[in-house]
Structures are given as structure tokens and as C-alpha cells.
Protein backbone atom coordinates (compact mmCIF):
# COMPACT_ATOMS: atom_id res chain seq x y z
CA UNK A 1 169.20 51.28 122.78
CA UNK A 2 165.77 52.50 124.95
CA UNK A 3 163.94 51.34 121.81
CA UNK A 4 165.64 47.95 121.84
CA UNK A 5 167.90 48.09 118.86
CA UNK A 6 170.79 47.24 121.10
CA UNK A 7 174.09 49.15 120.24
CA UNK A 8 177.71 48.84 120.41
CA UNK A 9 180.48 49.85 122.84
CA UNK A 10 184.23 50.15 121.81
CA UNK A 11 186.98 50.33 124.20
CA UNK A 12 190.45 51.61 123.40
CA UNK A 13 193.27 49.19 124.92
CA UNK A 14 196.54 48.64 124.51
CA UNK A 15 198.58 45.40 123.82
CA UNK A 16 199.94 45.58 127.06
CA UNK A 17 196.81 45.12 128.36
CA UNK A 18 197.38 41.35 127.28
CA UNK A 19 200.55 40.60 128.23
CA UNK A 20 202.07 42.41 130.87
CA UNK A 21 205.14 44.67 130.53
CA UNK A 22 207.81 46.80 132.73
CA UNK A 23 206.60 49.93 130.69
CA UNK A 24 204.91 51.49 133.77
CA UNK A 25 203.04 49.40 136.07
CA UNK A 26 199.85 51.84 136.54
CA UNK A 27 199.74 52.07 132.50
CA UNK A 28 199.95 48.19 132.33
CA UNK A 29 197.32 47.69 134.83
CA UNK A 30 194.89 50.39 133.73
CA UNK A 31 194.53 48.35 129.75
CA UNK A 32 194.07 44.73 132.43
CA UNK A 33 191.65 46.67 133.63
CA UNK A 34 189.78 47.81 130.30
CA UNK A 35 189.72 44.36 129.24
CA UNK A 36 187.98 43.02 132.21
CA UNK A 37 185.74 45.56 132.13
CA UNK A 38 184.77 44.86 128.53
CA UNK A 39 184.43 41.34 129.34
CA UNK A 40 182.07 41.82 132.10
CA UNK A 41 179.75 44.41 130.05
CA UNK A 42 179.93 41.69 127.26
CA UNK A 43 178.12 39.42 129.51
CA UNK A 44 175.64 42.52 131.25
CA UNK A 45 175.17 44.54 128.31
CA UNK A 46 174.65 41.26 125.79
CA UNK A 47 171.29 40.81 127.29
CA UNK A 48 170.44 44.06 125.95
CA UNK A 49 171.62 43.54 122.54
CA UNK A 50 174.45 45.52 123.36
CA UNK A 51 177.78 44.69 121.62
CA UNK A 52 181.13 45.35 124.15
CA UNK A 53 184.70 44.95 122.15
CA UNK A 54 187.80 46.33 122.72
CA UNK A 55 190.82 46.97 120.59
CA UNK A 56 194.47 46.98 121.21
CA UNK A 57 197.31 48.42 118.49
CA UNK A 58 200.56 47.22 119.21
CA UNK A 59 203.49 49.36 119.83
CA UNK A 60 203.12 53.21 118.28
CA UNK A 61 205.98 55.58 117.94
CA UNK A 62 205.09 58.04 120.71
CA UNK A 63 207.37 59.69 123.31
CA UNK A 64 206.17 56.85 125.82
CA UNK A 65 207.53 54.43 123.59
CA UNK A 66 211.11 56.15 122.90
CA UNK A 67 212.75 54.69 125.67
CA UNK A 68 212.74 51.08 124.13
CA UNK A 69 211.70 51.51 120.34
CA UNK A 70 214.07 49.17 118.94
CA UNK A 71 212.79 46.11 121.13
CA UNK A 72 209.02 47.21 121.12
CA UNK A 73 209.61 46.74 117.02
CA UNK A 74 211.46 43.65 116.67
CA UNK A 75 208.72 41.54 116.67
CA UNK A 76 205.89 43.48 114.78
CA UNK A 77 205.21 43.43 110.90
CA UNK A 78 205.60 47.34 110.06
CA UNK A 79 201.89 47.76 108.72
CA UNK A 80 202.16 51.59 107.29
């Protein structure tokens, strides 16, 4: 980057960072948050040649998610 190659930033979201959800309010807030974040480094950082994504996986079987499993599923394709 300080020899003006530009680089790349990669945030880790969630997909209830695009829609919201009665998961846990603070969780749900928190991915908002990384996505506005990336979006306003996209626009700082671009001048730079700096690339600003974010990804967010859908629903992963984790203790967090046992609670509601079954409905988190229903309406994802099963990918591995």
C-alpha cells in the first residue's frame, strides 16, 4: 500500500447483518455495523487503490444457532 499498489480489506459479516433478526440484538447490530463500515472505507480507502468487501455465510450449525436450527435451515440450499 505505501508504495501505491493499493491492497485489499476483507470483513467477516454475517447474514444478519442484512436483514435484521431476533437472534440477539447486540449480535444483529454489530454485522449492520460491519457493513457500514465497509461501505464507508470503500469510498475512503478506494482513492487509495484499496479494495473494502465484506462477506456474510448464512446460517452455520454452532451452539448460537441451536436454539432455532430447523427455521434458520428451511430456506437455505445445504451447500456441503
Amino acid at each position: 500500500v505505501a508504495r501505491g499498489n493499493g491492497g485489499r480489506i476483507i470483513g467477516a459479516s454475517s447474514i444478519y447483518g442484512k436483514q435484521g433478526a431476533t437472534v440477539n440484538f447486540a449480535y444483529t447490530a454489530s454485522k449492520f455495523a460491519i457493513h457500514g463500515l465497509t461501505q464507508a472505507a470503500t469510498l475512503e480507502f478506494g482513492l487509495h487503490v484499496i479494495t473494502v468487501n465484506v462477506y456474510a455465510p448464512g446460517a452455520i450449525d454452532t451452539d448460537m444457532c441451536e436454539w432455532n436450527w430447523p427455521l434458520l435451515c428451511s430456506s437455505y440450499t445445504h451447500t456441503g
